[in-house]
N, C-alpha and C. Protein backbone atom coordinates (compact mmCIF):
# COMPACT_ATOMS: atom_id res chain seq x y z
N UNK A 1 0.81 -1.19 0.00
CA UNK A 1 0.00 0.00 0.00
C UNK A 1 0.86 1.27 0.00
N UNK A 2 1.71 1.34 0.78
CA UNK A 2 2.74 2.56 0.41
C UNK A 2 3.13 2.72 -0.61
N UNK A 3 3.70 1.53 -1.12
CA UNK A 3 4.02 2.03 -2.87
C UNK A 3 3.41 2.93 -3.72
N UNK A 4 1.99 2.30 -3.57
CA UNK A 4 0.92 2.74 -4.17
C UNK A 4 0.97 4.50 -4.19
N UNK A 5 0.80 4.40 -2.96
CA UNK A 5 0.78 5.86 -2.23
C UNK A 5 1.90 6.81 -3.18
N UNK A 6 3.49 5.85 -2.99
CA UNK A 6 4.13 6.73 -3.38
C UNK A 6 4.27 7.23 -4.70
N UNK A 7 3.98 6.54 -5.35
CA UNK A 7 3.51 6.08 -6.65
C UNK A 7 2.27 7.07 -7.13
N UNK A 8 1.58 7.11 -6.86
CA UNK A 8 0.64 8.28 -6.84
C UNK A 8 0.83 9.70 -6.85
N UNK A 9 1.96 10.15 -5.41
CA UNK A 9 2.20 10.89 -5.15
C UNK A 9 3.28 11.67 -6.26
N UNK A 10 4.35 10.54 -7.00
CA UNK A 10 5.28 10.97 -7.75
C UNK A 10 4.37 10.96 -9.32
N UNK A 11 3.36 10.79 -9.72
CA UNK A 11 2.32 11.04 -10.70
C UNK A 11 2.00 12.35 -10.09
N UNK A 12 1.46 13.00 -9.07
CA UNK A 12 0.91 14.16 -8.84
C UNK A 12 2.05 14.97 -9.22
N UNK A 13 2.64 15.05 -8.66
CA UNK A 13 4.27 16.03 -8.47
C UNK A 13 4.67 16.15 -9.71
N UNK A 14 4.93 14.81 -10.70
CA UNK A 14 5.01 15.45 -12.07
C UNK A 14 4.21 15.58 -13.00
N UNK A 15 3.01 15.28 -12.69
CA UNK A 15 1.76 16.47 -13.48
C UNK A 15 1.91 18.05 -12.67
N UNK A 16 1.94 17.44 -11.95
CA UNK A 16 2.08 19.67 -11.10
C UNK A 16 3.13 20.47 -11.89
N UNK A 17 4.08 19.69 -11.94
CA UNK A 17 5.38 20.55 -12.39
C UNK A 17 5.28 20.84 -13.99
N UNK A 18 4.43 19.81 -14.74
CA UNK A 18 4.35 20.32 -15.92
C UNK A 18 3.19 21.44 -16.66
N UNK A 19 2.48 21.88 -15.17
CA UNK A 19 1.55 22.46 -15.62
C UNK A 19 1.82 24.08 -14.74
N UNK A 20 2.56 25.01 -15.90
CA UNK A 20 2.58 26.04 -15.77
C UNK A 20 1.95 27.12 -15.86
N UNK A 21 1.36 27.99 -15.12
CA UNK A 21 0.44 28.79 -14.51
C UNK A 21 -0.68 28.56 -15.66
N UNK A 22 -1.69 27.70 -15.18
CA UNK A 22 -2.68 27.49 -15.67
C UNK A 22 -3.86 28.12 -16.28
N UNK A 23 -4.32 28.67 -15.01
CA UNK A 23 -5.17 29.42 -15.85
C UNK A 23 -5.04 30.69 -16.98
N UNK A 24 -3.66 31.13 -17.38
CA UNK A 24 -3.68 31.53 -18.66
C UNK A 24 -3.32 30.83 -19.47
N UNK A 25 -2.86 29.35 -19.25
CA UNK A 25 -2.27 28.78 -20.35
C UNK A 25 -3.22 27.41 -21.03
N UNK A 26 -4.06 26.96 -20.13
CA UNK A 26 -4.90 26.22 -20.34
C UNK A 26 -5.66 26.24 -21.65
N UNK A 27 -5.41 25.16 -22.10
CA UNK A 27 -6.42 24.96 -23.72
C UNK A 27 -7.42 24.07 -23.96
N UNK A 28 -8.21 23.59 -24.83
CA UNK A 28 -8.64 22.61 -24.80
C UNK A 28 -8.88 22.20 -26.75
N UNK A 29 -7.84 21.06 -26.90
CA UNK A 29 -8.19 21.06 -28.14
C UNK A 29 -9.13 19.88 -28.97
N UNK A 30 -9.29 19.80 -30.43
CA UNK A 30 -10.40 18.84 -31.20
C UNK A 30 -9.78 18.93 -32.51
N UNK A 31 -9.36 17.90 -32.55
CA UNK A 31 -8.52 17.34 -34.27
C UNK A 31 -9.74 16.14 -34.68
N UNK A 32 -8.96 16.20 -36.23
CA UNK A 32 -9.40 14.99 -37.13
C UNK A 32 -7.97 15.04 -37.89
N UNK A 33 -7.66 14.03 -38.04
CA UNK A 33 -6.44 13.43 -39.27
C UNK A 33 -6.87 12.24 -40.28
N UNK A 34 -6.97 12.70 -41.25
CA UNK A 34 -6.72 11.11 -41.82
C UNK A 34 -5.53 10.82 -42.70
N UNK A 35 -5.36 9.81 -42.91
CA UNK A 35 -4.23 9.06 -42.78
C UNK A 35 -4.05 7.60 -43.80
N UNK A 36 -3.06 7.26 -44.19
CA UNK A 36 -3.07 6.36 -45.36
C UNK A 36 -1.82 5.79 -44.33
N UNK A 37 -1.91 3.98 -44.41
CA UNK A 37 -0.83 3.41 -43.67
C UNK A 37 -0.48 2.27 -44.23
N UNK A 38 0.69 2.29 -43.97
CA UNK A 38 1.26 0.67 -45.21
C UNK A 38 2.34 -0.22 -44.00
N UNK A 39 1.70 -1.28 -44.21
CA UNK A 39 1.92 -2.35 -42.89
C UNK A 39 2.90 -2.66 -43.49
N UNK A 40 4.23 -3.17 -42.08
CA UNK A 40 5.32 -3.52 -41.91
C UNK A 40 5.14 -4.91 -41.11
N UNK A 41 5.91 -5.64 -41.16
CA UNK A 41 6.35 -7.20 -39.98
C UNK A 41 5.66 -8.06 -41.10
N UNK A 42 6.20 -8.89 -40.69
CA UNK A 42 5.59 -10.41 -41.27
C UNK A 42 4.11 -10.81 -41.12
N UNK A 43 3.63 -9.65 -39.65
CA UNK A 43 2.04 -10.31 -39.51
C UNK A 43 1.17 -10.07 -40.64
N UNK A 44 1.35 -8.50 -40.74
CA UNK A 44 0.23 -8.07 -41.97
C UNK A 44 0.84 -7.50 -43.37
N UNK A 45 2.22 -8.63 -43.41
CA UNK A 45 2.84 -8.40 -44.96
C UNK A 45 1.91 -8.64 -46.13
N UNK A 46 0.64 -9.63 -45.86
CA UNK A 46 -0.04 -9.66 -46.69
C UNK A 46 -1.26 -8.96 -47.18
N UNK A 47 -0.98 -7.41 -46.50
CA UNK A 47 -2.06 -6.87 -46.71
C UNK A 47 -1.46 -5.26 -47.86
N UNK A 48 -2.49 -5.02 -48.11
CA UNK A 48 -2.13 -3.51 -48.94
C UNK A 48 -2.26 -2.15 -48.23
N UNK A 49 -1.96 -1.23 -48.52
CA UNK A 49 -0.70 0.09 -48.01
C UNK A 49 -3.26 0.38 -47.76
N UNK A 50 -3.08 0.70 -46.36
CA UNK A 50 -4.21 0.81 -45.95
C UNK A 50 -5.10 2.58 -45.71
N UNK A 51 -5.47 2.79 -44.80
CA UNK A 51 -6.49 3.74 -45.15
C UNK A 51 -7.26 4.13 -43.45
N UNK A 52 -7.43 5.48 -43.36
CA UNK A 52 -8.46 5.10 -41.77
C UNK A 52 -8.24 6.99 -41.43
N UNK A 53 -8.28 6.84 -40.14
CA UNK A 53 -8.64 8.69 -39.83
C UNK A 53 -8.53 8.53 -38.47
N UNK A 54 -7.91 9.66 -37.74
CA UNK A 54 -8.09 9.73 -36.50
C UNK A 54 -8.56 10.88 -35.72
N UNK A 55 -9.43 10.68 -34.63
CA UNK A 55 -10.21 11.73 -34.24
C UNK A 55 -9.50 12.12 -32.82
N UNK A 56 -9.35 13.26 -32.60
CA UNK A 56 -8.62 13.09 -30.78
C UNK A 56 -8.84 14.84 -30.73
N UNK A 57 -8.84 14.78 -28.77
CA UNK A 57 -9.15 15.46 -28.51
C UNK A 57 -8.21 15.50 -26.91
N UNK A 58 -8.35 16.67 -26.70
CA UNK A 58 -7.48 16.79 -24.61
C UNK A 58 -7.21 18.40 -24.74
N UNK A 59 -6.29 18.48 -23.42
CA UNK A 59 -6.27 19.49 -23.08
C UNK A 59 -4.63 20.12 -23.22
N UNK A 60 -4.25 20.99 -23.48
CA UNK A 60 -2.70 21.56 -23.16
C UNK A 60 -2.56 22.31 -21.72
N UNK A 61 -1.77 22.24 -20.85
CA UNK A 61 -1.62 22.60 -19.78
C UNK A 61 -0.83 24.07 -19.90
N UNK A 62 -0.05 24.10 -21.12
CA UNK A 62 0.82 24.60 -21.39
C UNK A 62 1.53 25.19 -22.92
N UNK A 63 1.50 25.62 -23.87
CA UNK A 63 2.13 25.73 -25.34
C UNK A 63 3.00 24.47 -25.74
N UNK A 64 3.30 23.81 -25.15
CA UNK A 64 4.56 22.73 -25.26
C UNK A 64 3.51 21.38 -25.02
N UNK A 65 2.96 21.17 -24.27
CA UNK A 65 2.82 19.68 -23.73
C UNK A 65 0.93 19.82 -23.95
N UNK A 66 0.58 18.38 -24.46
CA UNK A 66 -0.54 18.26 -24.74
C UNK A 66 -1.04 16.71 -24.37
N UNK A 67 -2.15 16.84 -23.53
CA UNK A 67 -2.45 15.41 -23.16
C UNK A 67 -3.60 15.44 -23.52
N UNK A 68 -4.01 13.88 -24.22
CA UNK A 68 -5.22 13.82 -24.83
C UNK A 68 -5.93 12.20 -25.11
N UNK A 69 -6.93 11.60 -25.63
CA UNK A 69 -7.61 10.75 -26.52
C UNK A 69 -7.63 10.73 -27.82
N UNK A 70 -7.41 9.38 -28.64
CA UNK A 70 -7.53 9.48 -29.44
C UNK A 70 -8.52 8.07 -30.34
N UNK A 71 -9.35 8.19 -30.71
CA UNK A 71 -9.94 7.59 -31.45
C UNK A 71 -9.74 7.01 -32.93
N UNK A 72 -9.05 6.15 -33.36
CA UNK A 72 -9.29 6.15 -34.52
C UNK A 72 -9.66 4.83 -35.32
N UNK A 73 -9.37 4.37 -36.56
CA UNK A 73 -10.03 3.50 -37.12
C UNK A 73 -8.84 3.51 -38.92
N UNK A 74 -8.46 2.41 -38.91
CA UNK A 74 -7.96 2.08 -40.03
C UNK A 74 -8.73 0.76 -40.55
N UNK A 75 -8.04 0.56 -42.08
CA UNK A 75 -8.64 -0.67 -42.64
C UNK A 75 -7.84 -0.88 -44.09
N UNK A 76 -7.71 -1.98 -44.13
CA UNK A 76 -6.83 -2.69 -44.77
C UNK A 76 -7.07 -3.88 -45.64
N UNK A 77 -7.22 -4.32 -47.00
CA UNK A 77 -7.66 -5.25 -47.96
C UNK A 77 -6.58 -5.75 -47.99
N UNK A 78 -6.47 -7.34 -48.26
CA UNK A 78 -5.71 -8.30 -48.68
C UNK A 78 -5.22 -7.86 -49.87
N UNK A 79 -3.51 -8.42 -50.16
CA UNK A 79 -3.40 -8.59 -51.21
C UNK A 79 -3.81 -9.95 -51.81
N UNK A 80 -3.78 -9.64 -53.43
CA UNK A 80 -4.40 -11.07 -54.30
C UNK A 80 -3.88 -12.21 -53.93
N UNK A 81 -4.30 -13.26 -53.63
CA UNK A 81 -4.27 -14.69 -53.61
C UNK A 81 -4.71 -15.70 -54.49
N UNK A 82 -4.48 -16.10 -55.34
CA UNK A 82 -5.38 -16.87 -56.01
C UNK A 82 -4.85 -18.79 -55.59
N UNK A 83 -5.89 -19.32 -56.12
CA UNK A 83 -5.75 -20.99 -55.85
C UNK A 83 -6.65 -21.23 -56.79
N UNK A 84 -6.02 -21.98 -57.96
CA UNK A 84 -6.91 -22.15 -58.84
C UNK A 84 -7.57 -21.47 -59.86
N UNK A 85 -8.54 -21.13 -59.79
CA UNK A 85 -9.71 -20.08 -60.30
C UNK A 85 -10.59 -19.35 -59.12
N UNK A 86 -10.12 -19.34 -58.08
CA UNK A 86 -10.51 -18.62 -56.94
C UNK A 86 -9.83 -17.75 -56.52
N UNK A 87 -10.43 -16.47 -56.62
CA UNK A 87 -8.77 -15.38 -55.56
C UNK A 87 -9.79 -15.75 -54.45
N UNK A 88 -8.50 -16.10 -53.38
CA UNK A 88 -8.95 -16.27 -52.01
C UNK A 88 -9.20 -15.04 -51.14
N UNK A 89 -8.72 -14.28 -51.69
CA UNK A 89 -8.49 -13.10 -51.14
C UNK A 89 -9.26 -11.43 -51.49
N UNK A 90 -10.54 -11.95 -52.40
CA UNK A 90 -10.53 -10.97 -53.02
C UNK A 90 -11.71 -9.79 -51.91
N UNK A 91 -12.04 -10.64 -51.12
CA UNK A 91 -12.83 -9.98 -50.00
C UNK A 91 -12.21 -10.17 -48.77
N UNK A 92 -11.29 -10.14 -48.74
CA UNK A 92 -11.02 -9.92 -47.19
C UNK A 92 -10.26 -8.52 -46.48
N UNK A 93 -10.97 -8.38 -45.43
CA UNK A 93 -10.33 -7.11 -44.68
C UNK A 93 -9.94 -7.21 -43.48
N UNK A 94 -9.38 -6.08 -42.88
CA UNK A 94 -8.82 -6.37 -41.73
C UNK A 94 -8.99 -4.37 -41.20
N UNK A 95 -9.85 -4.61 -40.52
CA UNK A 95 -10.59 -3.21 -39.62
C UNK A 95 -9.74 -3.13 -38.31
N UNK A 96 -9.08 -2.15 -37.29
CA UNK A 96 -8.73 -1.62 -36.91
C UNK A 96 -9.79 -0.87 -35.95
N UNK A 97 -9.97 -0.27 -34.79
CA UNK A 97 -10.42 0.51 -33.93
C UNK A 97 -9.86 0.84 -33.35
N UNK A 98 -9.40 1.81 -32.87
CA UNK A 98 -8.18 2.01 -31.80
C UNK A 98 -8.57 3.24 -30.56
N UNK A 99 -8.49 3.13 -29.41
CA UNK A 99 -8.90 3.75 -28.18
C UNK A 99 -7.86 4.39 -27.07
N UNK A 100 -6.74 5.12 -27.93
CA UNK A 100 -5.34 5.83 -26.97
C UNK A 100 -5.67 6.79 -26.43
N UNK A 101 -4.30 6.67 -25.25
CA UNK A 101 -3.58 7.71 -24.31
C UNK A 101 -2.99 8.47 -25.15
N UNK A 102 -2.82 9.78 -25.29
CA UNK A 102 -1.66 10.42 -25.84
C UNK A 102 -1.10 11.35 -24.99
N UNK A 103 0.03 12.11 -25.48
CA UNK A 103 0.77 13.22 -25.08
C UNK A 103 1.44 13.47 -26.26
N UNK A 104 1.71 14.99 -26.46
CA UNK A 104 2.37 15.31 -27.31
C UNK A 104 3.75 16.55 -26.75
N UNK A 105 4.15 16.59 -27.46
CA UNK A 105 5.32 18.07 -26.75
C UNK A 105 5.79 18.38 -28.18
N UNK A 106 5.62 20.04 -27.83
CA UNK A 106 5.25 20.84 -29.12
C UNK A 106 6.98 21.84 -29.22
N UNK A 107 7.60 21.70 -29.78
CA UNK A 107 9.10 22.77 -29.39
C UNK A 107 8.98 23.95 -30.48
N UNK A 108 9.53 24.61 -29.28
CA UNK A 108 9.54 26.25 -30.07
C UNK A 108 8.15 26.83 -30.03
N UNK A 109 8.29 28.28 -30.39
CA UNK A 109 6.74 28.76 -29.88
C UNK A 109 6.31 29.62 -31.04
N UNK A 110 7.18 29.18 -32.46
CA UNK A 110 6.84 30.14 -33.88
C UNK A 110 5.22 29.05 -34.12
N UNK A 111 4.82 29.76 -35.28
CA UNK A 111 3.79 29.35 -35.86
C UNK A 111 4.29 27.92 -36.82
N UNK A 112 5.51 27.59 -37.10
CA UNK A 112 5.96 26.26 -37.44
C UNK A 112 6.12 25.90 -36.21
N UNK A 113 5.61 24.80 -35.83
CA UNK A 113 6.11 23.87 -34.20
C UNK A 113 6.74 22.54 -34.70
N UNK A 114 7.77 21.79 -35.00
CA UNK A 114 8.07 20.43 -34.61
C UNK A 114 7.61 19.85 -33.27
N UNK A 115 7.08 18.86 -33.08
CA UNK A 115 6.71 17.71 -32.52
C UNK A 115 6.70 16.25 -32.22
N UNK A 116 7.01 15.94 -30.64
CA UNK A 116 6.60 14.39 -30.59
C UNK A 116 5.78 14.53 -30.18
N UNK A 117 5.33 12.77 -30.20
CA UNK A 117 4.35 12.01 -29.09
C UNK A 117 4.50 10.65 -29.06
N UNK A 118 3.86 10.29 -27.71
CA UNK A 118 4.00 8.95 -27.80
C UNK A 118 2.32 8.86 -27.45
N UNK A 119 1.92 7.39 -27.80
CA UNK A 119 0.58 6.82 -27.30
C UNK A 119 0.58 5.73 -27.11
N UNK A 120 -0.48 4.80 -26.09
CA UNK A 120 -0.47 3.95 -25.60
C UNK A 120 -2.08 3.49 -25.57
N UNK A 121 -2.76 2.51 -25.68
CA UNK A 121 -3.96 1.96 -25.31
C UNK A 121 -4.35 0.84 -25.90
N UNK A 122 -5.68 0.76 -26.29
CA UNK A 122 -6.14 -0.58 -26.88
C UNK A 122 -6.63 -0.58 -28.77
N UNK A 123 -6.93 -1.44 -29.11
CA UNK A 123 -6.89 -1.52 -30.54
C UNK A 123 -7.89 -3.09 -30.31
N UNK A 124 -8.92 -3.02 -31.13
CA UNK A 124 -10.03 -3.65 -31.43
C UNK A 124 -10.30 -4.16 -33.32
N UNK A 125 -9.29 -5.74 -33.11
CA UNK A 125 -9.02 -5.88 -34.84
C UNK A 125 -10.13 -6.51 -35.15
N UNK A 126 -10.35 -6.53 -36.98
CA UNK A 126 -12.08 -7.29 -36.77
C UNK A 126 -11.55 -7.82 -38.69
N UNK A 127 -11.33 -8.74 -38.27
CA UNK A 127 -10.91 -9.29 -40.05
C UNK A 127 -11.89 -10.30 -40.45
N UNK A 128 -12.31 -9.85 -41.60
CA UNK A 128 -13.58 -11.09 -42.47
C UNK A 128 -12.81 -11.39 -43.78
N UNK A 129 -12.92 -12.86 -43.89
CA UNK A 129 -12.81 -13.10 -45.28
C UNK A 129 -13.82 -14.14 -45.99
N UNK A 130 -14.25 -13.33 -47.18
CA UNK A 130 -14.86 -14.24 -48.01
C UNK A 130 -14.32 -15.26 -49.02
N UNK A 131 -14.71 -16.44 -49.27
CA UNK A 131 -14.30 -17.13 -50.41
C UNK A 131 -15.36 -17.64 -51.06
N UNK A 132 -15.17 -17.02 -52.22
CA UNK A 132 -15.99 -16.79 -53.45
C UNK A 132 -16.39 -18.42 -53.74
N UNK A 133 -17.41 -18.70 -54.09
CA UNK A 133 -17.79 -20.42 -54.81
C UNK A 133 -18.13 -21.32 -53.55
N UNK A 134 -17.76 -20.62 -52.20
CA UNK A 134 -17.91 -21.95 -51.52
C UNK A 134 -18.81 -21.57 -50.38
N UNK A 135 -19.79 -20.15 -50.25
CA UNK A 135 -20.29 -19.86 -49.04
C UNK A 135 -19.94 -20.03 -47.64
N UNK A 136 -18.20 -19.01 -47.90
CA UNK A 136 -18.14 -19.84 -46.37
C UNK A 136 -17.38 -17.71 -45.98
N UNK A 137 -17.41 -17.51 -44.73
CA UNK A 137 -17.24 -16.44 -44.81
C UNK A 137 -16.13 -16.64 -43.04
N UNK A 138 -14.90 -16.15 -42.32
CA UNK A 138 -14.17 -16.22 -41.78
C UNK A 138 -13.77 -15.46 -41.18
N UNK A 139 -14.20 -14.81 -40.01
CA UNK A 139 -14.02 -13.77 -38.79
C UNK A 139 -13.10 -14.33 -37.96
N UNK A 140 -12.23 -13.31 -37.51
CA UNK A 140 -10.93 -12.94 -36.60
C UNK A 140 -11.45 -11.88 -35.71
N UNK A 141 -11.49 -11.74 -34.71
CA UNK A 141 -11.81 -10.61 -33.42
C UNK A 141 -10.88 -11.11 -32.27
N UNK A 142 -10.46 -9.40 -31.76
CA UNK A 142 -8.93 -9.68 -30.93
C UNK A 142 -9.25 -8.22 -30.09
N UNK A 143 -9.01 -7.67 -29.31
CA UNK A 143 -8.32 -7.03 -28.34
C UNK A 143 -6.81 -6.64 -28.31
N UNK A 144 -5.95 -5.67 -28.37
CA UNK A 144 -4.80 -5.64 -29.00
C UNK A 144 -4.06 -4.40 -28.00
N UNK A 145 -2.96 -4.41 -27.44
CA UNK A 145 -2.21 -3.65 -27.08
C UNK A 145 -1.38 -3.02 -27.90
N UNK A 146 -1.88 -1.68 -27.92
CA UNK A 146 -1.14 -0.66 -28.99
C UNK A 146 -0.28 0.13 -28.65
N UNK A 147 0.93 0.82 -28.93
CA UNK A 147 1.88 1.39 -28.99
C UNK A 147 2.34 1.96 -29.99
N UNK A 148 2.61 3.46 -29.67
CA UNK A 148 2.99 3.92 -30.82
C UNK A 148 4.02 5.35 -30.51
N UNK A 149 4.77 5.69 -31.96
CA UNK A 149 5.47 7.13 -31.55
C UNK A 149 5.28 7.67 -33.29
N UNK A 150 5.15 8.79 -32.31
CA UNK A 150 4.80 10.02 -33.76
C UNK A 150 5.67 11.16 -33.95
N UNK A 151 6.09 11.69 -35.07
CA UNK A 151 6.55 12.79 -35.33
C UNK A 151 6.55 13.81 -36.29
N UNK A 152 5.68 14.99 -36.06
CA UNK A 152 5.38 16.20 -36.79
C UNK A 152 5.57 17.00 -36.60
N UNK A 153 4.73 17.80 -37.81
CA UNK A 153 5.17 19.53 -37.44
C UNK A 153 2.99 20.25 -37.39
N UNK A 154 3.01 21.28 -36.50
CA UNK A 154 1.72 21.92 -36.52
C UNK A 154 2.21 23.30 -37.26
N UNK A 155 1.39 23.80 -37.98
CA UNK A 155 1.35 24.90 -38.55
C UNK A 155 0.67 25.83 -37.93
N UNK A 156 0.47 26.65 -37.39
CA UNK A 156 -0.61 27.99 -36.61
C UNK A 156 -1.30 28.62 -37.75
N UNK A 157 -2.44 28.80 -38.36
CA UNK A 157 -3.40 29.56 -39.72
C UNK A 157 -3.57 30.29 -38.72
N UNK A 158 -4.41 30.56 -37.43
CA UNK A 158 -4.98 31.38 -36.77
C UNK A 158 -4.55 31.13 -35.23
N UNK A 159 -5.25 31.94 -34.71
CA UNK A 159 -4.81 31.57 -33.23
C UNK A 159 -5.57 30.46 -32.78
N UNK A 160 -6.87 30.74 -33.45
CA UNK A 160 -7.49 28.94 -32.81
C UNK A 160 -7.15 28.03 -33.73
N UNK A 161 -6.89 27.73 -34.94
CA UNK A 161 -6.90 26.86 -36.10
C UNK A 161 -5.71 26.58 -36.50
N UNK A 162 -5.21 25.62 -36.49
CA UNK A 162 -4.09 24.82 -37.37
C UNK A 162 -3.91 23.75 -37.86
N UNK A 163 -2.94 23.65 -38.95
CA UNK A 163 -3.07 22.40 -39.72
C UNK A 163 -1.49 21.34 -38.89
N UNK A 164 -1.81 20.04 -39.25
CA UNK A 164 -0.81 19.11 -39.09
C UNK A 164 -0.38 18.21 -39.77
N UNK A 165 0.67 17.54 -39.91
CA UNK A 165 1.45 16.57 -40.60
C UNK A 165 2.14 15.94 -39.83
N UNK A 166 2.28 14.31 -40.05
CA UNK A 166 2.86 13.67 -39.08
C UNK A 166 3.05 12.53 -39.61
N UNK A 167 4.42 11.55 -39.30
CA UNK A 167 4.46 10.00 -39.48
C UNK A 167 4.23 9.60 -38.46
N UNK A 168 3.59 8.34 -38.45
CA UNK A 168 3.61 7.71 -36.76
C UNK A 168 3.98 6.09 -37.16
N UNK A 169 4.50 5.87 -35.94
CA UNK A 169 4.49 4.14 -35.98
C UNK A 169 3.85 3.21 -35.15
N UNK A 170 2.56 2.60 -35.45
CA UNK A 170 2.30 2.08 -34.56
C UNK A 170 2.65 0.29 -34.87
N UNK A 171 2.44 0.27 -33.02
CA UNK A 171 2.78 -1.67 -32.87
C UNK A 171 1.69 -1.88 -32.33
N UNK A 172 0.77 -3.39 -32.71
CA UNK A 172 -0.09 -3.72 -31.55
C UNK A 172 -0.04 -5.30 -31.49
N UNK A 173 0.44 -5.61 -30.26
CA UNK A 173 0.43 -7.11 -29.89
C UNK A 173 -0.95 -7.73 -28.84
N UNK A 174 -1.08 -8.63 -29.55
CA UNK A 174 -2.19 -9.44 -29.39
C UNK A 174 -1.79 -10.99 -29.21
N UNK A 175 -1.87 -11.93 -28.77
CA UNK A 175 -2.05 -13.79 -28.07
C UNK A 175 -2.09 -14.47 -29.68
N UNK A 176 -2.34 -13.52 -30.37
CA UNK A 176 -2.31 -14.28 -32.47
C UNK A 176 -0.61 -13.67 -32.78
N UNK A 177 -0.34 -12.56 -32.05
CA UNK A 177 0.92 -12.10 -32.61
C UNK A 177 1.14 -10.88 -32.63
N UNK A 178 1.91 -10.14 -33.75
CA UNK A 178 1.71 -8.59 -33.62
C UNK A 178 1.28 -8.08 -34.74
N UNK A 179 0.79 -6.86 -35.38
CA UNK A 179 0.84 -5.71 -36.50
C UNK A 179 1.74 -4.76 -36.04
N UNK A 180 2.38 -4.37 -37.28
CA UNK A 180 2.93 -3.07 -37.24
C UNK A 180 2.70 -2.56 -38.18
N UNK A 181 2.59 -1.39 -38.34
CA UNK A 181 2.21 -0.53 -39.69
C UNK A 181 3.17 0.96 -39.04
N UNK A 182 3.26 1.79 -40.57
CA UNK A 182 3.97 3.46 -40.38
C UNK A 182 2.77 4.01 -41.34
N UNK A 183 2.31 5.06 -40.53
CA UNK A 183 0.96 6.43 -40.98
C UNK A 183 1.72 7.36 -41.27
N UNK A 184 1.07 7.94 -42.58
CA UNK A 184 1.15 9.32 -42.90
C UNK A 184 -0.09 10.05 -42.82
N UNK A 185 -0.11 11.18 -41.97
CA UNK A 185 -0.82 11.51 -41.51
C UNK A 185 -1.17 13.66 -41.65
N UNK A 186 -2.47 13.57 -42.39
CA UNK A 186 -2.47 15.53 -41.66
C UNK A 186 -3.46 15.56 -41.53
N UNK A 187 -3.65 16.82 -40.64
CA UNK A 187 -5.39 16.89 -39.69
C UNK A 187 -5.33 18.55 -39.97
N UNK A 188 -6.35 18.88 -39.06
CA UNK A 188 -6.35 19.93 -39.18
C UNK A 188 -7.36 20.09 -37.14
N UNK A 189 -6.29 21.00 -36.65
CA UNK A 189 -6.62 20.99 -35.44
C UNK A 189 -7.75 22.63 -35.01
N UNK A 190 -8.69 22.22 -33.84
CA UNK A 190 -8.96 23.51 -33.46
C UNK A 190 -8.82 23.81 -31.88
N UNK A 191 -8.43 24.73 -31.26
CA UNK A 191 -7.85 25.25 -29.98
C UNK A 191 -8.28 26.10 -29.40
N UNK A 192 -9.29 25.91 -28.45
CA UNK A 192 -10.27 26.93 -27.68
C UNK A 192 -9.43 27.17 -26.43
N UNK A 193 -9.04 28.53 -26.48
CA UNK A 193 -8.08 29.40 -25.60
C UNK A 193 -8.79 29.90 -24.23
């Protein structure tokens, strides 16, 4: 139980310290990105350079540091398979949901910002495949630990409005194995001051 405690306590202390005089600096922001992603690793080598959008939202404590949610959703078609006179492959997908932690840290304070982040949470995979001639249709559903790191730049248009660009990499391991895929990514953010 002390651990706990202390443990807690050293979470408070460095959220306190990163949050500099608040009430003028406090934000609250609301993005959309979408995003085109082309899978890496052996798990989903057999799929094609994919597709999806991400929605997220949190708060900045500060010009630099941004903690937030992020919602998003990719999806991904097989490449061709054939056997025979059957592509095995010609309906199958592989859907994505994804439910992150984020943080970001924004450097420099011009209207160009470079940026990281890292994120962390869950990912909800949902793959169907059809094969044509034989009425038979083949669902995959998983739960997935996601991980990921990103790196962009935000542009400032206005004081509330800006645009973004970003690669990210995400990993998600799951009890079947892992995905990895790299996003290219731009959104366009808004920032209520």
């Amino acid at each position: 139980m002390l651990y706990m405690k202390n443990f807690l306590f050293t979470i408070i202390i460095c959220f306190t310290l990163t949050i500099n005089d608040v009430h003028s600096q406090l934000s609250y922001k609301l993005g959309i990105e979408p995003k085109i992603s082309i899978p890496i690793g052996e798990t989903i080598s057999g799929y094609k350079t994919g597709y999806g959008a991400n929605f997220n939202t949190g708060l900045s404590f500060n010009q630099h540091l941004f903690y937030g949610i992020n919602f998003g959703y990719a999806r991904f078609h097989a490449k061709d398979y054939v056997v025979g006179n059957v592509n095995i492959t010609e309906n199958t997908v592989l859907n994505l949901w994804s439910f992150i932690l984020k943080t970001e840290y924004y450097f420099g304070e011009n209207k160009l910002q470079p940026y990281a982040g890292l994120e962390i949470g869950s990912n909800y995979s949902y793959a169907t495949a059809n094969i044509p001639n034989e009425n038979y249709t083949f669902v995959a559903k998983s739960w997935n630990l996601s991980l990921a790191a990103k790196l962009g730049l935000k542009y400032s248009l206005t004081e509330n409005w800006a645009t973004t660009a970003a690669t990210q990499y995400t990993y998600l391991y799951s009890k079947q194995g892992y995905i990895s895929f790299i996003s290219f990514q731009t959104g366009l953010v808004y920032e209520l001051k």
